[in-house]
C-alpha atoms as a PDB file:
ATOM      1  CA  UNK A   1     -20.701  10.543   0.724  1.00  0.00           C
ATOM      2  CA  UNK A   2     -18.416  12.752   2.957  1.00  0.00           C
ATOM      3  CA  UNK A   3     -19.516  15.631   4.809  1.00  0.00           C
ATOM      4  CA  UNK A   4     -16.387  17.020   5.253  1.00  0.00           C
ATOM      5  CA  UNK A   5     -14.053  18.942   2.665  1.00  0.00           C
ATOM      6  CA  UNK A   6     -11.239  17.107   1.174  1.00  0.00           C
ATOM      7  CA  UNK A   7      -7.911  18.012   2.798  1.00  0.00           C
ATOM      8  CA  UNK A   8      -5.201  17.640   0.628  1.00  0.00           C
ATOM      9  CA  UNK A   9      -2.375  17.663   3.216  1.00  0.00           C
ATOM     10  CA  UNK A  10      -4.091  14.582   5.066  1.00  0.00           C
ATOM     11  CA  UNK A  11      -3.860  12.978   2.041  1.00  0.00           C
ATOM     12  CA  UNK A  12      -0.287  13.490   1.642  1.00  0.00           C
ATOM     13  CA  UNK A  13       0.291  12.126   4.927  1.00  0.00           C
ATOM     14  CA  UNK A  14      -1.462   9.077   5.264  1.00  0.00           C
ATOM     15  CA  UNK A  15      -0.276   7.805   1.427  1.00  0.00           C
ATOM     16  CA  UNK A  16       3.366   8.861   2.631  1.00  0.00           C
ATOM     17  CA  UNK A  17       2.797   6.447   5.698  1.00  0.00           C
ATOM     18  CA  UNK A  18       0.995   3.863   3.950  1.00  0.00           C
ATOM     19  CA  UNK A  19       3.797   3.808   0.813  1.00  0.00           C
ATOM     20  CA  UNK A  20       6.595   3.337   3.211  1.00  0.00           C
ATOM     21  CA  UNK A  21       5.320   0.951   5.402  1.00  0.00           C
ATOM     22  CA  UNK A  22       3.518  -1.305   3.039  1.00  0.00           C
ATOM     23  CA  UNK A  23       6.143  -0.567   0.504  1.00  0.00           C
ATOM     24  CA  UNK A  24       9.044  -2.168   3.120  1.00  0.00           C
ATOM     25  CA  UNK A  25       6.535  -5.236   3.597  1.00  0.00           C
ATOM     26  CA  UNK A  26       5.554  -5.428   0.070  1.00  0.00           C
ATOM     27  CA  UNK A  27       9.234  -5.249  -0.668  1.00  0.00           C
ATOM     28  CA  UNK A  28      10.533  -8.192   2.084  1.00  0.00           C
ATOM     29  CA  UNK A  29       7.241 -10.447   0.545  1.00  0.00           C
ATOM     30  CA  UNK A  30       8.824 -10.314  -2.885  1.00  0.00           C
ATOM     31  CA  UNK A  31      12.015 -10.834  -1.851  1.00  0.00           C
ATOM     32  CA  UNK A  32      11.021 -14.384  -1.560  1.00  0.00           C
ATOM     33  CA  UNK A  33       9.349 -15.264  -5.226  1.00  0.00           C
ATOM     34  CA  UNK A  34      12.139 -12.569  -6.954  1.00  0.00           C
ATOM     35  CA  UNK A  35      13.833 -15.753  -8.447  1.00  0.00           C
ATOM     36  CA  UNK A  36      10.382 -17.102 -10.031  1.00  0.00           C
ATOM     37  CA  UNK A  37       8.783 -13.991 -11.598  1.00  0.00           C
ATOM     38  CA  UNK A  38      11.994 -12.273 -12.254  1.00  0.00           C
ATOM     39  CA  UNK A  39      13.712  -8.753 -11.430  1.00  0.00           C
ATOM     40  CA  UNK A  40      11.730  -6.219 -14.316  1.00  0.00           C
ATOM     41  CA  UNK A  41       8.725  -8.103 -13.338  1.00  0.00           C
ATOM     42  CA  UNK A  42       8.769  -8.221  -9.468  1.00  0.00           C
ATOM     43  CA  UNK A  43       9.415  -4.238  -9.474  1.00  0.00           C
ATOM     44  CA  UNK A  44       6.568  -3.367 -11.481  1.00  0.00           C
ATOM     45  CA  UNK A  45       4.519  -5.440  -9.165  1.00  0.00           C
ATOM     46  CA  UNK A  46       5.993  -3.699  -6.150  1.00  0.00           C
ATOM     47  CA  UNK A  47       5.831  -0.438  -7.634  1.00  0.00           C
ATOM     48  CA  UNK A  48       1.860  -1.124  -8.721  1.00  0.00           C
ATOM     49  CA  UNK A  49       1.158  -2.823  -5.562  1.00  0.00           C
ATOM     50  CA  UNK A  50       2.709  -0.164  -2.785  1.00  0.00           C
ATOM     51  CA  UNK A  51       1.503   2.822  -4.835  1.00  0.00           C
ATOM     52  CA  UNK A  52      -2.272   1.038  -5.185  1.00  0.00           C
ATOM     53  CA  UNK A  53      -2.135   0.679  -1.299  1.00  0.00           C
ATOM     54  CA  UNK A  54      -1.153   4.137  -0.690  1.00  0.00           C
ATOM     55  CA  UNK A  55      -3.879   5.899  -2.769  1.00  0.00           C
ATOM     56  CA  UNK A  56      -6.493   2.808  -0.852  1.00  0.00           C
ATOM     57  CA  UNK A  57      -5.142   4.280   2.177  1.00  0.00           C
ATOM     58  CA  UNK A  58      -5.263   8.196   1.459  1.00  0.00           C
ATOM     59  CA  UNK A  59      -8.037   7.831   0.105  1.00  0.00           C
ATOM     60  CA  UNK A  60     -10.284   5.626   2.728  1.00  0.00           C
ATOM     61  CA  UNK A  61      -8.495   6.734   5.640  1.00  0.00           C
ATOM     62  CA  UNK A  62      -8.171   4.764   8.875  1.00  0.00           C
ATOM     63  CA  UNK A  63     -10.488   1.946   8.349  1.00  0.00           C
ATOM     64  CA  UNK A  64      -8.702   0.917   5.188  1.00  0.00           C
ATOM     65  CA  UNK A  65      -5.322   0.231   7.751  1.00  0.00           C
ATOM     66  CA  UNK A  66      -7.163  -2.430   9.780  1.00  0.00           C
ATOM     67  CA  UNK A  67      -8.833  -3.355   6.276  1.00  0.00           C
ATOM     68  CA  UNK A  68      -5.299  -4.388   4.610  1.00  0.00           C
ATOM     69  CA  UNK A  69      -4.280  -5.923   7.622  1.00  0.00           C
ATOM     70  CA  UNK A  70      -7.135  -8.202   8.226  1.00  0.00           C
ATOM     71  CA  UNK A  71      -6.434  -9.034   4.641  1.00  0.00           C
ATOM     72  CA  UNK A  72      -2.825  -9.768   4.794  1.00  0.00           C
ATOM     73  CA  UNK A  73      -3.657 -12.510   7.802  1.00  0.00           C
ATOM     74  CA  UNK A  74      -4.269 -15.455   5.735  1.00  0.00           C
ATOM     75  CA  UNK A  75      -0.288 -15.812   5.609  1.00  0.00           C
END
């Protein structure tokens, strides 16, 4: 697995990053179905969604960036 001890603070920083910056996306994205799904409904899947990213992030580190964003292309 990893050779390297897990640093706590790197952590920190890269979900900080990650939960702003795919929380403003995730956030513009359900601005557009908010009238379908509803209010309650479309927060809990931007809260789920923009949290899950942020621990993906922290956790893989800078592969999972280009990882999400190859993924988000098909739009």
């Amino acid at each position: 697995m990893n050779d390297h001890p897990f640093d706590w603070l790197e952590f920190w920083i890269r979900f900080g990053c990650a939960f702003v910056f795919f929380g403003l996306l995730f956030a513009l994205l359900m601005l557009r179905f908010i009238d379908s799904i509803g209010l309650p409904l479309g927060i809990a899947m931007w809260i789920a969604s923009t949290v899950g990213t942020g621990i993906y992030a922290a956790r893989v580190g800078d592969d999972a960036w280009h990882r999400i964003i190859n993924a988000l292309k098909w739009w």
